[in-house]
Structure formats: C-alpha cells, structure tokens
N, C-alpha and C. Protein backbone atom coordinates (compact mmCIF):
# COMPACT_ATOMS: atom_id res chain seq x y z
N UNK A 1 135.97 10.15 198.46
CA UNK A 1 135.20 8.92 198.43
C UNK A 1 135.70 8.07 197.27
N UNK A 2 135.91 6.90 197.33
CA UNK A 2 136.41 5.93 196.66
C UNK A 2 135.63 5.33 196.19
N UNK A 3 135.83 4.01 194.52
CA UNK A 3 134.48 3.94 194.39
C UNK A 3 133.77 2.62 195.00
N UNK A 4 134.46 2.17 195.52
CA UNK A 4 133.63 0.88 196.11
C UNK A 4 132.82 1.74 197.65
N UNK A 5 132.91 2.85 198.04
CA UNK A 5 132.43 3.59 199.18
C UNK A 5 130.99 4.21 197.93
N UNK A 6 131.19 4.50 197.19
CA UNK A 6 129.83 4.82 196.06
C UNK A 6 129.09 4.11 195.74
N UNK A 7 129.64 2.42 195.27
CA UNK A 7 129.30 1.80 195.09
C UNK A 7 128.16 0.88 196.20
N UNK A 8 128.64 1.28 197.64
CA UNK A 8 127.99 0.88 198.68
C UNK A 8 126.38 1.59 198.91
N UNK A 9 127.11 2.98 198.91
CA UNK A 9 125.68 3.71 198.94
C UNK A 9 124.33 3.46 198.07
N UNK A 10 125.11 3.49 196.76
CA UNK A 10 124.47 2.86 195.73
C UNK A 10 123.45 1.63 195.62
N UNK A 11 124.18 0.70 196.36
CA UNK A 11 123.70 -0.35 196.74
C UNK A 11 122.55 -0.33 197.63
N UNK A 12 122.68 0.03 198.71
CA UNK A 12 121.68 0.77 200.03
C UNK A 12 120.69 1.53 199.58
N UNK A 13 121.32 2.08 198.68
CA UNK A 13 119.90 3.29 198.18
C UNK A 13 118.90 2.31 197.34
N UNK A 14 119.51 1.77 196.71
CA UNK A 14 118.54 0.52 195.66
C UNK A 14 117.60 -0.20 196.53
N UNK A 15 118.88 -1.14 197.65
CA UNK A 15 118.28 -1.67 198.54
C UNK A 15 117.12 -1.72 199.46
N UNK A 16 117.31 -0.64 199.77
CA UNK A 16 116.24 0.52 200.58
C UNK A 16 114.67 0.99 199.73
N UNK A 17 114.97 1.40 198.17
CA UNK A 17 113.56 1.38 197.39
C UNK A 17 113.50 0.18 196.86
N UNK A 18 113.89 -1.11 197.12
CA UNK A 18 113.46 -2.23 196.76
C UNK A 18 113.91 -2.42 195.35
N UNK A 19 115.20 -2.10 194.56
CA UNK A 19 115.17 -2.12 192.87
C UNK A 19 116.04 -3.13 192.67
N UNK A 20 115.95 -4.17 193.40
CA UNK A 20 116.84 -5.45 192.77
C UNK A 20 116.37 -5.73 191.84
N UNK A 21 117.30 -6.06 190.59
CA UNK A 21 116.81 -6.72 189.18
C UNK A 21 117.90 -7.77 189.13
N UNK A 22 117.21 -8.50 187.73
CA UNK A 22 117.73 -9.65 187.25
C UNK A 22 119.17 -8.93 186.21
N UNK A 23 119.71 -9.72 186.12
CA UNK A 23 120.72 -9.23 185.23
C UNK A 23 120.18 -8.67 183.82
N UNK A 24 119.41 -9.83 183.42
CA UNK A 24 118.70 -9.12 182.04
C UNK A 24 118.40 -7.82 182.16
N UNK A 25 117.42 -7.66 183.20
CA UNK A 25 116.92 -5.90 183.43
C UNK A 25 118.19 -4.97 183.53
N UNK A 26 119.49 -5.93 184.44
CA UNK A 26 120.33 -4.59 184.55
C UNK A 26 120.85 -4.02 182.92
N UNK A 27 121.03 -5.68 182.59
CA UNK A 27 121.72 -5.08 181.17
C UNK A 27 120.85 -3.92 179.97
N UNK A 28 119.88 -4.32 180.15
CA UNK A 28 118.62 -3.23 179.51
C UNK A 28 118.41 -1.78 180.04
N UNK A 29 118.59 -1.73 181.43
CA UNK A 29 118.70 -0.32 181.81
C UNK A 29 120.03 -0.15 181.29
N UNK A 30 121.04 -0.15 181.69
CA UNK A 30 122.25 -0.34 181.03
C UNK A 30 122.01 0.57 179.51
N UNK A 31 121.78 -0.88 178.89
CA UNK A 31 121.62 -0.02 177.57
C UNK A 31 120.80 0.90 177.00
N UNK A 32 119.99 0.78 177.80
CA UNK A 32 118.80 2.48 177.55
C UNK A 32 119.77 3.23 177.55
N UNK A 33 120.26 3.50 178.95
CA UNK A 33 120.81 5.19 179.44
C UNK A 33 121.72 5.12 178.27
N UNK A 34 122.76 4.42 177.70
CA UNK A 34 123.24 4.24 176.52
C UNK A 34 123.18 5.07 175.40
N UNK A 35 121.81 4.45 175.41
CA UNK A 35 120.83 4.79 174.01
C UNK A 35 120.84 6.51 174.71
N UNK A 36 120.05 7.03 175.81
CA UNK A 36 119.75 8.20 175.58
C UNK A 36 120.85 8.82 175.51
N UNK A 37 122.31 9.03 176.23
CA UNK A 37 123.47 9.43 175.80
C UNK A 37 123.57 9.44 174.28
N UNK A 38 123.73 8.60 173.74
CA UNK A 38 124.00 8.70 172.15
C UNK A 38 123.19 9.68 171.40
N UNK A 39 121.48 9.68 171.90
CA UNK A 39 121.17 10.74 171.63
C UNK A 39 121.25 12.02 171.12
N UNK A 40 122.41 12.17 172.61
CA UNK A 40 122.63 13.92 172.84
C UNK A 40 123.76 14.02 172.29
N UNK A 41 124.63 12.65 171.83
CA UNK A 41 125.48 13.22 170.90
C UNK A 41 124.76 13.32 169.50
N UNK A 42 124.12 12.49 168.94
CA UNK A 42 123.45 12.95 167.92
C UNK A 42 122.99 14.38 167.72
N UNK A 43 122.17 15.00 168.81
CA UNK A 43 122.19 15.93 168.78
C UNK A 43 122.76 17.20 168.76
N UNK A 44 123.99 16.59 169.91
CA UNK A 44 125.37 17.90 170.13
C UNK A 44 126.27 18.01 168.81
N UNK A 45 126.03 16.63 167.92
CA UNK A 45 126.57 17.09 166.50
C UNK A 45 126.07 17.34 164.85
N UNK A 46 124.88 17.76 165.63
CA UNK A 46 123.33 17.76 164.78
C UNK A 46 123.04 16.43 163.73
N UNK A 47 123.39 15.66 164.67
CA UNK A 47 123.26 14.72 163.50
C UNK A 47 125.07 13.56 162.30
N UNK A 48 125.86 14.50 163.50
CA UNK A 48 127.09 14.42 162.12
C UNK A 48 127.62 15.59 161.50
N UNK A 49 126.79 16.69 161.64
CA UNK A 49 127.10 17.81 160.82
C UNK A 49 127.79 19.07 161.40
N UNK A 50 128.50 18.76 162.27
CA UNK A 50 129.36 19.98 162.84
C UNK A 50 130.07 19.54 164.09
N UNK A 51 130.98 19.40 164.82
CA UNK A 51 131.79 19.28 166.30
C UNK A 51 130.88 19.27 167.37
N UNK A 52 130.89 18.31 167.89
CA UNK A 52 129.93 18.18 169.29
C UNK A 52 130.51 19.06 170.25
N UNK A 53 129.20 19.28 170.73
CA UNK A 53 128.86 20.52 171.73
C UNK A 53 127.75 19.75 172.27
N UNK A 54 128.32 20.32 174.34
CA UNK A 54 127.35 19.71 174.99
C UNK A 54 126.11 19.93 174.74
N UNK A 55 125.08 19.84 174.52
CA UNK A 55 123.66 19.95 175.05
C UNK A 55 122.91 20.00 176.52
N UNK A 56 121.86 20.38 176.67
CA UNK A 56 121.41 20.61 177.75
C UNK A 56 121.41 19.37 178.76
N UNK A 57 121.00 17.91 178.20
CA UNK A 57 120.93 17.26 178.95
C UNK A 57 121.93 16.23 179.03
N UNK A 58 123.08 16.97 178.59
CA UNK A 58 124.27 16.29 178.41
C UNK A 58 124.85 15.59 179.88
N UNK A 59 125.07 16.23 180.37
CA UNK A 59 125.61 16.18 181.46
C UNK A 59 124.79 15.09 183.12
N UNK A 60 123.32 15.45 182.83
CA UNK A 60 122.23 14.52 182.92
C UNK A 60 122.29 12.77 182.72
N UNK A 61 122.91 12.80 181.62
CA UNK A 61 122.63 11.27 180.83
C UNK A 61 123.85 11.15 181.26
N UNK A 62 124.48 11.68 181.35
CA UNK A 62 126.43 11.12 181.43
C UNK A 62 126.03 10.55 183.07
N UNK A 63 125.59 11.79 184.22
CA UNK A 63 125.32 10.94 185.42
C UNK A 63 124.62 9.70 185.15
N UNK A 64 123.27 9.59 184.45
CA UNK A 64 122.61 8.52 184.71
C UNK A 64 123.20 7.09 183.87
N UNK A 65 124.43 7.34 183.38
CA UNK A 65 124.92 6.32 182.87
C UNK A 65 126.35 5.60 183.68
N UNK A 66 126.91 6.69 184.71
CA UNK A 66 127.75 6.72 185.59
C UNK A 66 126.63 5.97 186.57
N UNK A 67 125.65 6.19 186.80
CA UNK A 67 124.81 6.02 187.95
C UNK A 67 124.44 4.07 188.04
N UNK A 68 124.16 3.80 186.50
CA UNK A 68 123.66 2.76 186.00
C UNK A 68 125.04 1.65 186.14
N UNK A 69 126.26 2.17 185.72
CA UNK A 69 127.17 1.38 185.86
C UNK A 69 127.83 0.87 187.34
N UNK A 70 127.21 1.89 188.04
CA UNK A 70 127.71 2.05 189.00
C UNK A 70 126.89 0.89 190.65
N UNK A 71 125.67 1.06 190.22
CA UNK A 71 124.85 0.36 190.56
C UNK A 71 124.99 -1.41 190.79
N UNK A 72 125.27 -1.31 189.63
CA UNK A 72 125.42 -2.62 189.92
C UNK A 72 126.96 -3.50 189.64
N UNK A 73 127.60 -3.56 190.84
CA UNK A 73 129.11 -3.89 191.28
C UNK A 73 129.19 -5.35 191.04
C-alpha cells in the first residue's frame, strides 16, 4: 500500500465519523501528538540522564503522530 492509498482510507475513515477540522484544529492536534511523543522521550531518557530507550507507549505516540500527519493530505 502506497501512501496516497493510506492517505485515502484515512480520509474515509474521518469522513465517515464526521472529523473534518479547520486547519487551526489540524495544526493543534498536530502539535499535541507532538507534545505527547516528546514526552516519552523525556521519559525514555529520564529526563536527559541516560540513552533513550523505548518506553511503553512509545511506539503508540509514534502511530498517533504518523496517524495525525497522515490525515490530513
């Protein structure tokens, strides 16, 4: 699957629960998922204090930030 074929679904799926936003909103979700990513690096490097290592919801935030970018084409 290619990503404008992801990007479609994506679209449809939004489409379908009704989540059209304004650009402002996209850019704000946007930068949430952002924000919570940075998080878990904060966390995966306690702060600064040792080599990042995934965390639990590492992998989580990475989709929902793939998900967020992805969304809106």
């Amino acid at each position: 699957m290619n990503l404008f074929e992801i990007q479609g679904l994506i679209k449809k799926f939004t489409k379908d629960k009704n989540m059209n936003s304004s650009v402002s909103v996209r850019i704000i979700d946007l930068t949430s998922e952002v924000g919570e990513l940075s998080k878990e690096v904060l966390k995966g490097t306690n702060y600064g204090n040792k080599e990042f290592e995934k965390t639990e919801e590492w992998s989580s935030e990475i989709g929902d930030v793939k998900r967020t970018m992805l969304k809106y084409p």
